[in-house]
Structure formats: C-alpha cells, structure tokens
Protein backbone atom coordinates (compact mmCIF):
# COMPACT_ATOMS: atom_id res chain seq x y z
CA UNK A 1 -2.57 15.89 0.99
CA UNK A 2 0.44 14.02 1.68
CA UNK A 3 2.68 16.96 1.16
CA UNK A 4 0.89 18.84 3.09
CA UNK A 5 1.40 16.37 5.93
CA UNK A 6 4.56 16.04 5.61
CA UNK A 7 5.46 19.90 5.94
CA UNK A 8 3.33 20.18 8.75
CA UNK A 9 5.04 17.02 10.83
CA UNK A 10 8.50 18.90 9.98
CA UNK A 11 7.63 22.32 10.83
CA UNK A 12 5.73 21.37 14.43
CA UNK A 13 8.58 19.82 16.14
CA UNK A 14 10.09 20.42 19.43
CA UNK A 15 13.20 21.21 18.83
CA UNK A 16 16.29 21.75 21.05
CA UNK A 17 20.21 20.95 20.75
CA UNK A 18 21.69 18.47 23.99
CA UNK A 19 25.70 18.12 24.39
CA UNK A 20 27.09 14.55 22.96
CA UNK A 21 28.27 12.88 26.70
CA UNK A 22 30.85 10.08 26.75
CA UNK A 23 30.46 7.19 29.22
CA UNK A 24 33.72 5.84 30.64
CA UNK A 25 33.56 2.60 32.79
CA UNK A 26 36.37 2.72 34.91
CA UNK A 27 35.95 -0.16 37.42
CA UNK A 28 34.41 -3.13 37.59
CA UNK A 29 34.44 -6.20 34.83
CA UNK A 30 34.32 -3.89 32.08
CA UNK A 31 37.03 -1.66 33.15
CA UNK A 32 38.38 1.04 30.30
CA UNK A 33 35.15 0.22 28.29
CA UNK A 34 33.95 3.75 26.26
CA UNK A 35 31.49 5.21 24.24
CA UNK A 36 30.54 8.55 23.01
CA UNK A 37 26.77 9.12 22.75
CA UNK A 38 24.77 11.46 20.31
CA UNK A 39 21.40 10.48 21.00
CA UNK A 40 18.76 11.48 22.97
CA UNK A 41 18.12 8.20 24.86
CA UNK A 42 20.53 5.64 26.15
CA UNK A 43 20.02 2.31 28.03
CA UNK A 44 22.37 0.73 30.23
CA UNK A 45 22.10 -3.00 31.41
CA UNK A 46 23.43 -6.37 31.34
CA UNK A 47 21.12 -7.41 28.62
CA UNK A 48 22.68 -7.32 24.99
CA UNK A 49 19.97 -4.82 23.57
CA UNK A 50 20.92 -1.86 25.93
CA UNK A 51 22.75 0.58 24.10
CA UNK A 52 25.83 0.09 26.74
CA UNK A 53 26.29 -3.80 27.80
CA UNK A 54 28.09 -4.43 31.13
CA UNK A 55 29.42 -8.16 31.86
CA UNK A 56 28.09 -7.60 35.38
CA UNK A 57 26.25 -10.20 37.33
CA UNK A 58 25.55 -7.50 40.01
CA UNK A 59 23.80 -5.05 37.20
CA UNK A 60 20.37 -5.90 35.92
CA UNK A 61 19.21 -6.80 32.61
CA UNK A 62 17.78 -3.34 31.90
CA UNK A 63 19.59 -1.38 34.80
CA UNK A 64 19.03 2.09 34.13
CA UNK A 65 18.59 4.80 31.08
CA UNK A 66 19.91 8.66 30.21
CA UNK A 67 17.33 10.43 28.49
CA UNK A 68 17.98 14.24 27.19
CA UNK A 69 15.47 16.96 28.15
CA UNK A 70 15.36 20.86 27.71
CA UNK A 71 17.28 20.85 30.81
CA UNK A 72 19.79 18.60 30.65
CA UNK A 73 20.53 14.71 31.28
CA UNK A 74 17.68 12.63 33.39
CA UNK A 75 19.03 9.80 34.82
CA UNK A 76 16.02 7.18 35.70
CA UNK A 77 16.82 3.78 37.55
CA UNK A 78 14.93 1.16 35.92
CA UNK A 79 14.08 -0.65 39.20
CA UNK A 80 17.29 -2.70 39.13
CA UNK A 81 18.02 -5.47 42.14
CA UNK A 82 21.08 -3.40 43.34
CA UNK A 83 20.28 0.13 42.58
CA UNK A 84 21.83 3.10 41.20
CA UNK A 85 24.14 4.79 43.34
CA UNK A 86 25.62 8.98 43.16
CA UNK A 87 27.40 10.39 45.65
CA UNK A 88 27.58 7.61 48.25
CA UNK A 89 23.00 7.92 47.92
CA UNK A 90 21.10 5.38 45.94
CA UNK A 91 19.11 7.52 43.34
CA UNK A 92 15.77 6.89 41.31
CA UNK A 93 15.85 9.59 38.87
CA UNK A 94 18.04 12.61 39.14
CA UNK A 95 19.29 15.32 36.29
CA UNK A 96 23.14 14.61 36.03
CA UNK A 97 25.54 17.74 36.10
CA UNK A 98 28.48 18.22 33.27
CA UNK A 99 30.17 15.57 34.77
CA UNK A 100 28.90 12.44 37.52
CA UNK A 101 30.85 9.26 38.51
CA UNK A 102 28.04 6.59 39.30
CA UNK A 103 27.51 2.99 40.28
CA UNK A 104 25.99 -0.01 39.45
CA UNK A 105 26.53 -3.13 41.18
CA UNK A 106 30.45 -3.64 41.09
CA UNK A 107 31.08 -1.28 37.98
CA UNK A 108 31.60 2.51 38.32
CA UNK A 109 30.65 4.56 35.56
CA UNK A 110 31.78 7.73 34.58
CA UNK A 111 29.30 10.66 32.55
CA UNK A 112 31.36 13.55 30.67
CA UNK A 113 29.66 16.18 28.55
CA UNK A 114 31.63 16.88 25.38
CA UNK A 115 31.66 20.39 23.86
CA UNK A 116 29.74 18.84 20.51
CA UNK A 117 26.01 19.43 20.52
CA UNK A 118 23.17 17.42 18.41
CA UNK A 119 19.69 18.39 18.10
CA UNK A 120 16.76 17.00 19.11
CA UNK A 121 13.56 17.31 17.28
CA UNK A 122 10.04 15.60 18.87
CA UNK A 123 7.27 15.88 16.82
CA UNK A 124 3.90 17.36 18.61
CA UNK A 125 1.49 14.86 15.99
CA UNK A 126 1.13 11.56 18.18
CA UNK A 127 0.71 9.70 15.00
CA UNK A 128 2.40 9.82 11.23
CA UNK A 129 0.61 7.66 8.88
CA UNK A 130 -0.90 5.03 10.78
CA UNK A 131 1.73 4.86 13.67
CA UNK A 132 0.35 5.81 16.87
CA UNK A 133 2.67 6.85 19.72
CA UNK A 134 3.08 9.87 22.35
CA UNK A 135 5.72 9.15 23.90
CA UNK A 136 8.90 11.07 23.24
CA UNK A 137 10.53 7.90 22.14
CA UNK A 138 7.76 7.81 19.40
CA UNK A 139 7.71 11.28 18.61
CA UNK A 140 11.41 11.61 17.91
CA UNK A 141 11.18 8.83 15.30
CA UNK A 142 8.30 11.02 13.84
CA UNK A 143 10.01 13.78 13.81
CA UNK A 144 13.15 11.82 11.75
CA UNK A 145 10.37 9.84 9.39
CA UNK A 146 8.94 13.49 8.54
CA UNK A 147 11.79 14.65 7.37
CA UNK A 148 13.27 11.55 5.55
CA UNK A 149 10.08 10.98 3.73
CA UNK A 150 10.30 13.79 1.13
CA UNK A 151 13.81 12.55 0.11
CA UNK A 152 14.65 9.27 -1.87
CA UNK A 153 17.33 8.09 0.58
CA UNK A 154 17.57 4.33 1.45
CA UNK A 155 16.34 3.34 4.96
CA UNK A 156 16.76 0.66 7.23
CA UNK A 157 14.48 -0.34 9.52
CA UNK A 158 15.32 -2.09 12.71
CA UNK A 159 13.13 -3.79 15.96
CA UNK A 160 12.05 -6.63 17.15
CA UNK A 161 9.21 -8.58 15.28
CA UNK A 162 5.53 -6.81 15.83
CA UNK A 163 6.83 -3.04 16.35
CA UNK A 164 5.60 -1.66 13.46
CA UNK A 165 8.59 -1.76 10.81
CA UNK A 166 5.71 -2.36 7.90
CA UNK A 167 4.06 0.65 9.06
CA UNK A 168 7.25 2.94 8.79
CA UNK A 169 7.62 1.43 5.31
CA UNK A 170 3.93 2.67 4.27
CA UNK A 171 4.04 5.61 6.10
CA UNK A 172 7.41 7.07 4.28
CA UNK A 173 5.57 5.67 1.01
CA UNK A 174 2.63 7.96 1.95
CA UNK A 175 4.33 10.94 2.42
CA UNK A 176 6.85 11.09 -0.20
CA UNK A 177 7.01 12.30 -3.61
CA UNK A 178 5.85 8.32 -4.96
CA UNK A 179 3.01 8.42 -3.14
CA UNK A 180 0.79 8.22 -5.77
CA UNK A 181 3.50 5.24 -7.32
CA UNK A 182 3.50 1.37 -6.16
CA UNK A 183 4.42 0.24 -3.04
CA UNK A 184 5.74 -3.34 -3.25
CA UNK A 185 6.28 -5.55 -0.27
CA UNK A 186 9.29 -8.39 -0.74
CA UNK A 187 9.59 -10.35 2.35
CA UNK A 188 13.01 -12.36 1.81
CA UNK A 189 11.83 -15.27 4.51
CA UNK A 190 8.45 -16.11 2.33
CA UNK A 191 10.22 -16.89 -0.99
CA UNK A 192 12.22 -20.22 -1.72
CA UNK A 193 16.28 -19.33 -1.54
CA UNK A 194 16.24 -20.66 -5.34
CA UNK A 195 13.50 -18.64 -6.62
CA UNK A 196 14.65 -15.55 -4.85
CA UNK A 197 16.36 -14.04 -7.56
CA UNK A 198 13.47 -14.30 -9.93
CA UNK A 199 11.51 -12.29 -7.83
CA UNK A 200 13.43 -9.89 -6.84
CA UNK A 201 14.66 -9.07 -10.63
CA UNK A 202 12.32 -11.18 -12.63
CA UNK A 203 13.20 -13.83 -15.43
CA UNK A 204 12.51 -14.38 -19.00
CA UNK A 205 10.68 -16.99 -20.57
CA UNK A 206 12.59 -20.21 -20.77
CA UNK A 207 15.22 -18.88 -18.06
CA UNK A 208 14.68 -22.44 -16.03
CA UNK A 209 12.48 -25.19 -15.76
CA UNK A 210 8.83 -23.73 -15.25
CA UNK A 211 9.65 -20.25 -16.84
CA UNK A 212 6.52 -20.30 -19.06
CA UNK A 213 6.24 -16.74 -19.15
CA UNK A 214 8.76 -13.81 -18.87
CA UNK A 215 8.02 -12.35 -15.49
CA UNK A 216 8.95 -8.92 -13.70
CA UNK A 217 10.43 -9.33 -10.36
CA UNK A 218 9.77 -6.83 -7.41
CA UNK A 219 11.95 -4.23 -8.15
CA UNK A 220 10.62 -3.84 -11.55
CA UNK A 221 7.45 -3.72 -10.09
CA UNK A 222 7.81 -0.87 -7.58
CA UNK A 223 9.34 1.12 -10.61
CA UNK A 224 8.24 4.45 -9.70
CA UNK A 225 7.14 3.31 -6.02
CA UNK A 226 8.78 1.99 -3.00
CA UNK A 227 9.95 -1.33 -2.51
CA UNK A 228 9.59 -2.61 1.05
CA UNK A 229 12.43 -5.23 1.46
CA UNK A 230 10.95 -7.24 4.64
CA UNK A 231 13.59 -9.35 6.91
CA UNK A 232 16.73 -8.52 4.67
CA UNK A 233 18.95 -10.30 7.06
CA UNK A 234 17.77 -13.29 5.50
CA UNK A 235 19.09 -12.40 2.08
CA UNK A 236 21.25 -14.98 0.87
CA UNK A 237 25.09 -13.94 0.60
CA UNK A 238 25.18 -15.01 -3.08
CA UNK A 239 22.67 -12.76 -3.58
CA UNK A 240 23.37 -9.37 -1.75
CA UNK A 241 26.29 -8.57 -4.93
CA UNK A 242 23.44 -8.01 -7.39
CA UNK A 243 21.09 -6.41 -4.85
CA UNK A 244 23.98 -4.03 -4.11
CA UNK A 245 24.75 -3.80 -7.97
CA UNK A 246 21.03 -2.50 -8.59
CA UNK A 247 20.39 -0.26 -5.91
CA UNK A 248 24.04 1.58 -7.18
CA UNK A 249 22.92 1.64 -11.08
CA UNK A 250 19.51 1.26 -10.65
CA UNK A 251 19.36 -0.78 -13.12
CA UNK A 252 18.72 -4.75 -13.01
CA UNK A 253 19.42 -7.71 -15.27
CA UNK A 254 16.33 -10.52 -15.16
CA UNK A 255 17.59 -13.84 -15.20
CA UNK A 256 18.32 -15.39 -18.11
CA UNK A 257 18.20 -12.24 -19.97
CA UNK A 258 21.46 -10.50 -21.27
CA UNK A 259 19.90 -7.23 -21.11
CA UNK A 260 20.17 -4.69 -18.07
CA UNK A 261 16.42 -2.91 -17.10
CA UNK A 262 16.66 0.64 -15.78
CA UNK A 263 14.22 0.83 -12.40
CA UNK A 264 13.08 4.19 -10.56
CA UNK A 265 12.49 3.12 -7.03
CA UNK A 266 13.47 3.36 -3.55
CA UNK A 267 14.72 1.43 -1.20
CA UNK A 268 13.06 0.92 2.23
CA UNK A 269 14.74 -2.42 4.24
CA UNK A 270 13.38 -4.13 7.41
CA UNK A 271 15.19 -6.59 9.82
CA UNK A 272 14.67 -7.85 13.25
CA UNK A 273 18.58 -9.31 13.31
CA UNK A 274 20.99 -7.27 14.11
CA UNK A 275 22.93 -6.68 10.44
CA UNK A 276 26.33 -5.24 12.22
CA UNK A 277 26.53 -8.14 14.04
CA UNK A 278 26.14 -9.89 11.18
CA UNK A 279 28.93 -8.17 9.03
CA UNK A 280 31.60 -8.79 12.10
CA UNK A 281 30.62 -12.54 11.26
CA UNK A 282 30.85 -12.44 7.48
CA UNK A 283 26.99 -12.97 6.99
CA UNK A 284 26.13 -9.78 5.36
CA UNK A 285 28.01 -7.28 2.94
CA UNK A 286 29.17 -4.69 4.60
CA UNK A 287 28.97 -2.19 1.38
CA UNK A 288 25.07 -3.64 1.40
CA UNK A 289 24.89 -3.10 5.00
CA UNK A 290 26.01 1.18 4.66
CA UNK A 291 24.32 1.21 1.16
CA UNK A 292 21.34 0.32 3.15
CA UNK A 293 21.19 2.18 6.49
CA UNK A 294 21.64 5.79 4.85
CA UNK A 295 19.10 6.95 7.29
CA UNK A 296 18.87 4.04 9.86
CA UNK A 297 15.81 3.84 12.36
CA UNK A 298 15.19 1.66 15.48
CA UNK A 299 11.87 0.66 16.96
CA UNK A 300 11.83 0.64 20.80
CA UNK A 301 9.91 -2.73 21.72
CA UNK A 302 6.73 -2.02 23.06
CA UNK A 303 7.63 -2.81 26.97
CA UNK A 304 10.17 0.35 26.59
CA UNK A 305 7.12 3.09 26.01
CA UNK A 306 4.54 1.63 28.20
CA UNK A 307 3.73 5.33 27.68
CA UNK A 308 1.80 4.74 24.45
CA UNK A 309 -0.13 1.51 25.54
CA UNK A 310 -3.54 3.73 26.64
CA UNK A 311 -3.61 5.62 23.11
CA UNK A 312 -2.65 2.37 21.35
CA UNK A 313 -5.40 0.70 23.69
CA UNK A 314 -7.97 3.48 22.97
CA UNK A 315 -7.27 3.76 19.39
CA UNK A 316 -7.57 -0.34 19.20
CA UNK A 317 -10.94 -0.06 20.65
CA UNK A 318 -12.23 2.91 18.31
CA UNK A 319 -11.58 0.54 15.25
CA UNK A 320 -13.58 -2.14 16.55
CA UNK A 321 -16.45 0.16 17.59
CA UNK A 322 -16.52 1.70 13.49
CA UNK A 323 -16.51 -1.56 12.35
CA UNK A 324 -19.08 -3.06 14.73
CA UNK A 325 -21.25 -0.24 15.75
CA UNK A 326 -23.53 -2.54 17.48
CA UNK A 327 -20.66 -3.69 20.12
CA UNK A 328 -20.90 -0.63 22.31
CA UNK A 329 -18.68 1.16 23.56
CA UNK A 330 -16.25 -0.60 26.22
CA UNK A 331 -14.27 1.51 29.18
CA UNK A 332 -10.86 0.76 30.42
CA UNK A 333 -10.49 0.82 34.02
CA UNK A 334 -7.44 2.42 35.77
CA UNK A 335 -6.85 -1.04 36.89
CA UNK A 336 -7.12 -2.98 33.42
CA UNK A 337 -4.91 -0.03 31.62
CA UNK A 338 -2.17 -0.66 34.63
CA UNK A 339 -2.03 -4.32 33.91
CA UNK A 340 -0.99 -3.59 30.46
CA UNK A 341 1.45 -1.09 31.03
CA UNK A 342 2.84 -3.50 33.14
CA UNK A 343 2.74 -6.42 30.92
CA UNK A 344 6.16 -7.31 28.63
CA UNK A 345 4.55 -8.20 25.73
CA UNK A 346 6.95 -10.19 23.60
CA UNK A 347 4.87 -9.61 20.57
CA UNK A 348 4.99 -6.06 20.68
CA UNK A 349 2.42 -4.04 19.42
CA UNK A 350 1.01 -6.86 17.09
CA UNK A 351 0.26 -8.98 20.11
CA UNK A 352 -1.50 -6.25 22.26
CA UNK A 353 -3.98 -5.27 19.35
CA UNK A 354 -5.04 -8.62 18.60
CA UNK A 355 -4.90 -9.36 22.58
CA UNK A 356 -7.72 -6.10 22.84
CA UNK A 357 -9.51 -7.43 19.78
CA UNK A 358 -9.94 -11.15 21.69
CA UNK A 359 -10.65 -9.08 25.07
CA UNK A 360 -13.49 -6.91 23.37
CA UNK A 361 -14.85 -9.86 22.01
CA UNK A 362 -15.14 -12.12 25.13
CA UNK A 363 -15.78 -9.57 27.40
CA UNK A 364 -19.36 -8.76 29.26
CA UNK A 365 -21.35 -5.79 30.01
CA UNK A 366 -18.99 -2.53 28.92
CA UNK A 367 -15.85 -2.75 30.87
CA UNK A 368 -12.78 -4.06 28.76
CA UNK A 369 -11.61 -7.54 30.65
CA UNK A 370 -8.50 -8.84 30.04
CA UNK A 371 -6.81 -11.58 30.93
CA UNK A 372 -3.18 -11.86 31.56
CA UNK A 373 -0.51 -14.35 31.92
CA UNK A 374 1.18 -13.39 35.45
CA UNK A 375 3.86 -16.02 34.52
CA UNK A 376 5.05 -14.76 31.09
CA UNK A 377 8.64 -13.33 31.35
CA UNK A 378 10.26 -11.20 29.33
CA UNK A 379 12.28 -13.24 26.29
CA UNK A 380 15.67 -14.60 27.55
CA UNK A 381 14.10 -15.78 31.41
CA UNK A 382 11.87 -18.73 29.64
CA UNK A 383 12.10 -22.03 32.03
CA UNK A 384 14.98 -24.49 30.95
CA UNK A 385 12.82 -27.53 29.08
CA UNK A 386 10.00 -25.35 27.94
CA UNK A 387 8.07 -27.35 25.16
CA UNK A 388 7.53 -25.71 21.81
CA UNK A 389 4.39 -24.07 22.14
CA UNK A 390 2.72 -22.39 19.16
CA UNK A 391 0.40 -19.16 19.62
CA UNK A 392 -2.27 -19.36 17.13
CA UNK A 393 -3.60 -15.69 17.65
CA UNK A 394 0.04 -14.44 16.05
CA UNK A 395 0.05 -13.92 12.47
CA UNK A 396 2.32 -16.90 10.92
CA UNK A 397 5.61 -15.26 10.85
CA UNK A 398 5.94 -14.17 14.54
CA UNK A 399 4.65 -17.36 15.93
CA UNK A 400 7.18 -19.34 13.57
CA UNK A 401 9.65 -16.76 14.99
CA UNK A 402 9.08 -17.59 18.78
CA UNK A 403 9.13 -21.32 17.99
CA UNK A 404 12.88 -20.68 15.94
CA UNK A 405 13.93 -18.70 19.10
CA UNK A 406 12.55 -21.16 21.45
CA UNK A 407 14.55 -23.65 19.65
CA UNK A 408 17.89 -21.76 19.43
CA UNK A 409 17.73 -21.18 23.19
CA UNK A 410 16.72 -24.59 24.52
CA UNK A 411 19.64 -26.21 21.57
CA UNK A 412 22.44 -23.65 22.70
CA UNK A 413 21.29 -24.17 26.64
CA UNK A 414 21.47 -28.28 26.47
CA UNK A 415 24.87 -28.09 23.92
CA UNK A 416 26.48 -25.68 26.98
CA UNK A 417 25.34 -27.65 29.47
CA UNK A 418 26.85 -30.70 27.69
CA UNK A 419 30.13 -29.42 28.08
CA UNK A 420 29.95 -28.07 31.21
CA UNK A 421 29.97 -24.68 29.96
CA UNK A 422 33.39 -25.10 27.90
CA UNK A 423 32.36 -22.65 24.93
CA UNK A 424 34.80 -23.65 22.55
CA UNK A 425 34.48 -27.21 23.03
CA UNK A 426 30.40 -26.48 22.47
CA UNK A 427 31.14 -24.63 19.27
CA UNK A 428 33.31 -27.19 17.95
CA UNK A 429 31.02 -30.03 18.55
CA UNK A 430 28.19 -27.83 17.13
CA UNK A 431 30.19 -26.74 14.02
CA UNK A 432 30.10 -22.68 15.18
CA UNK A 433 32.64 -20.67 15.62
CA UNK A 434 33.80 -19.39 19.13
CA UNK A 435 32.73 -15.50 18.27
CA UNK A 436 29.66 -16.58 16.86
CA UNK A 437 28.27 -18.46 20.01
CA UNK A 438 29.75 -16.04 22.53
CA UNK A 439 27.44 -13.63 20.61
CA UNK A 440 24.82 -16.00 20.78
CA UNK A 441 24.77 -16.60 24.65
CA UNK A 442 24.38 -12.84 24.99
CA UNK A 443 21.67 -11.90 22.08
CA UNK A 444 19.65 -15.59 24.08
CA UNK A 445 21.28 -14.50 27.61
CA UNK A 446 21.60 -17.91 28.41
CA UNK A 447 22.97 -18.79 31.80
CA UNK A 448 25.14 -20.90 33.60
CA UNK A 449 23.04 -23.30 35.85
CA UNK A 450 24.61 -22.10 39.27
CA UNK A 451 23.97 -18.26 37.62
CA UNK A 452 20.47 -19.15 36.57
C-alpha cells in the first residue's frame, strides 16, 4: 500500500522547468547585494526569514514575493506600507519579463533571468501521509517528499515550531522501503545533556552510577526503521563527533562498552533554529550540518499559505465529527473562514487545530464560532514589557518555546536599551559576541525606541 502511494504521488505531478533569475540590488542600503535563485518561490522583506533581507526602514517586514508559474515570474506585493513600484507605476501583482528593475522603498532591485533552468514538480494529491495542504507551496514539498521517500537519504527538516516537521518524519517513514520497520522519535530538548549519549547509543551495565541494566539507545532501536531526531540544534557540540561518526559507519559504540554495534537506519532531523546560522557561529559541525541536510526541506509557517486554512479547517472538523458522532455537524461561514485566513497564528498549524477543537466545543447551535484575538501580532511586534504569559492549550514544548522567546526578546531589548543602542558595548556586558547579537536583533527584529 505504501508503495503504491508513493508511485502514484511521483507520477501525478505537475511538472514544468522555470529559468534560475538573479536579483541584483543596486541602490539603496544594500547596494551590490546578490543572489541567484533556483526555486520556485522567493520572499523579499526586511524581516530576517525572507529569502532576500533588505536593511531598509522604508521596506516592510514581508514586502513582496516571486513565485514561478507555467508562464513565467508573478510578482505579488504583499501589501507593504510603501508599495512596489515598475516602471515609474506602483504594481500589485504583475508577471515580470526576462529582465525588470523595481523598487521598494529607497532600494532598487534588479530581476535577470539566467540561461539555467530547474524544474518544478507540484503534486495534484492535497495530502501525503497525514499532511494536508493545497496550496502550491504544499504541493511542491509533496511532490519532493514523494520522491525522497523511497530512497534512504538523510533529511533535514526545517520551520518554525507547530508546522508539521513530525508529520514529514512519519510520512517519509510510511512510504519508504522501512515502513513496515520502527520509527523512533529522539527529541534532543526532552533528555538531560548528561544522559544524552546513553540514549542516543545506549550503555552497558555498570557504565555509570544507575546503569543497572545494559540498555539500547535510540539508534539501536530504530535498527531497521527511521529515527526521527527532533530539535537537533540542541545537540550538544561534544556530542555531534559521534553522531557524525555513526551516521558515516553506521555503526555505534554504547557507552562504556569497547565494542562498536552495526545499526541499519535512517536518518530524518528536525530543527526550528536556523543550523547555518549556527555553523557561521561555531555552534554546530558543519560536516554534521551537510551530512544532515542531503535532501533539506522547509515548512512555510502557516500565515504564508492562508490558502490551506479552509481544508485544514474542514478536515479539523471531520475528525471531531468521527469521533463524536453525536456533535453534529458544524458550518463555517464565509465570514468565520475569512477571520482565519486572516489571523497570524504564531503556533502554526498546531495552534489552529486545537483553536477549532476549543471552538467546536464551546460553540452553539451548528455554526463554527470562533473567537479571535484582534490584538495578537505577528512574533517580533510584541509590546516592550510584555509579562511572561503561558498558553495552556499548547502542547508543553511550544508554550515553553514562546516563554524562551519572550524572554530572549524582552532581555536583548532592555540590555540595548541600556546602552543606548551601543551593540558592542551590549555584547560585552552580556558576554556575546558582536556577530552573534547583530544576528540576534534581526532573527528578534528588535528596534530602536525612536524606530519602534
């Protein structure tokens, strides 16, 4: 059954080829800036997640994205403060020719096609495994999943916390050859940093204190499976050698043991951080890092495919009526499903399915009724002082993650304001290095006051 799937996902793709483009920024604050682009979809903003950054006060956070079609380049303004201009015309959406200077606030950008092409391939199946999503964002990472699966390459999954990265991890284990093998979750945030090791490559009997037992560790465990390596970023750095060291003999040594273990299993790693990043500081391997992303994908946040938020709703709803048949059916109104399109949520698709659960449970007669917070902005815009408030409808490890990131932002916002906004007299008083908090003012996009 699963093969069957799989062949099917692969051979009912839309597929087409799109020229590589290379985007040259030739005035403005990030003058001479360049990048050449083979990918289907490309965002451009001031915030640090867009695939192109500018340092421009004058361009919004997301300002505007490319997105390749059958017929060419669509350029779509993202409903930016200052617009998108072409030609001396402010634009919405346009298809861009071989070659387009625009503008954005006080930078001009320039759009070249290249004579390289790369293909595109959407999958026509909203849905692989138990991912839901038609939109083409979606549908392309179907498309890549379905043909990944059948192979034992390493993956590395990367998004923001509540986009589904556990789901990728079953659904390549459900459609691959170990299917029928274990799949092993290892979160590397859950476990203690000194009893890491042992559970990743397990431990004899007598190896420390409280080794009663000899013990197989997770990748032992998955032999013949996948192991699902959850939040890898928080590997220690001691530790990423012998990860590195097993996943290139596939073999493993359990501590305290002077004999090596030979393990069948592949590799499928998670993270919310972003690991380059992390190599430019020296906080991950960067042989891990490659060994790892052999077939890299990225999860668009859910507020970037508002697209998918009626099937996700709809399909939310369906499992609530099979397991409570007595419920009823509820409608969505045009009006309810517009209010969450519209809505950011910061918890991604996690949030909005327990959000519809609460909703279908408090609501009357059989309309859906939901209930929004008008004042919720998108992460990076929270008020200056905001207290530490913890949302007991998450599952632990995202609400422990927006309390850590409401930390980090009000600590790095008071330490900045502290010294007037002097970053290297911030870092040194905080014990960071320069690079490291310039990166960290622009993953928090923290402001000046005056800016704010």
């Amino acid at each position: 059954m699963h093969a069957t799937r799989t062949l099917t996902s692969a051979a009912f793709a839309d597929r087409y080829t799109l020229p590589k483009y290379r985007l040259r920024v030739t005035g403005g604050p990030n003058a001479g800036l360049e990048r050449v682009f083979d990918r289907r979809l490309v965002y451009i903003g001031s915030a640090p997640d867009n695939d192109l950054v500018l340092d421009d006060a004058s361009v919004s956070r997301n300002h505007l994205k490319i997105e390749g079609e059958r017929t060419g380049y669509r350029i779509r303004d993202l409903e930016s403060k200052n617009g998108t201009w072409f030609a001396g015309a402010r634009l919405c959406e346009a298809i861009l020719g071989p070659h387009a200077t625009l503008r954005l606030g006080q930078t001009e950008l320039s759009f070249d096609q290249l004579p390289e092409l790369h293909e595109v391939a959407l999958a026509l199946d909203p849905q692989f495994g138990a991912l839901q999503g038609q939109s083409s964002e979606m549908r392309e990472i179907f498309a890549l999943l379905a043909r990944a699966a059948p192979s034992d390459s390493t993956m590395l999954v990367e998004g923001e916390s509540g986009t589904g990265k556990e789901l990728v991890a079953e659904a390549i284990h459900g459609h691959s050859r170990r299917a029928q093998g274990p799949f092993v979750i290892f979160d590397c945030s859950a476990v203690q940093r000194e009893l890491v090791e042992s559970e990743l490559f397990g431990h004899i009997r007598g190896a420390f204190t409280g080794a009663v037992a000899t013990r197989k560790g997770a990748l032992a465990e998955a032999h013949g499976g996948t192991l699902f390596l959850d939040e890898i970023g928080e590997l220690d750095l001691d530790l990423q050698p012998k990860l590195l060291r097993a996943l290139e003999k596939r073999e493993i040594k359990p501590v305290g043991s002077n004999e090596r273990v030979a393990v069948d299993v592949r590799i499928v790693a998670a993270t919310n951080r972003d690991l380059a990043q992390m190599v430019r500081e020296g906080t991950f391997r960067e042989d891990l890092y490659y060994r790892l992303a052999v077939i890299r994908v990225n999860l668009p946040p859910l507020r970037r495919r508002s697209a998918d938020i009626p099937l996700l709703v709809n399909h939310f709803l369906a499992e609530l009526q099979s397991r409570n048949p007595r419920a009823g059916v509820l409608s969505v109104s045009f009006e309810t499903m517009r209010q969450l399109q519209a809505y950011p949520w910061p918890g991604n698709v996690r949030e909005l399915r327990n959000h519809i659960e609460r909703a279908a449970v408090l609501s009357d007669g059989k309309e859906l009724q939901v209930h929004l917070d008008a004042g919720l902005s998108l992460p990076g815009r929270e008020p200056r002082g905001q207290g530490l408030d913890v949302d007991y409808d998450l599952p632990f490890k995202d609400a422990k993650a927006r309390l850590v990131d409401a930390f980090e932002r009000t600590y790095w916002q008071r330490a900045l304001d502290a010294h007037q906004w002097n970053i290297s007299a911030a870092a040194r008083a905080t014990g960071l290095h320069r690079k490291s908090l310039e990166y960290l003012i622009k993953k928090l996009d923290l402001q000046r006051p005056d800016d704010a």
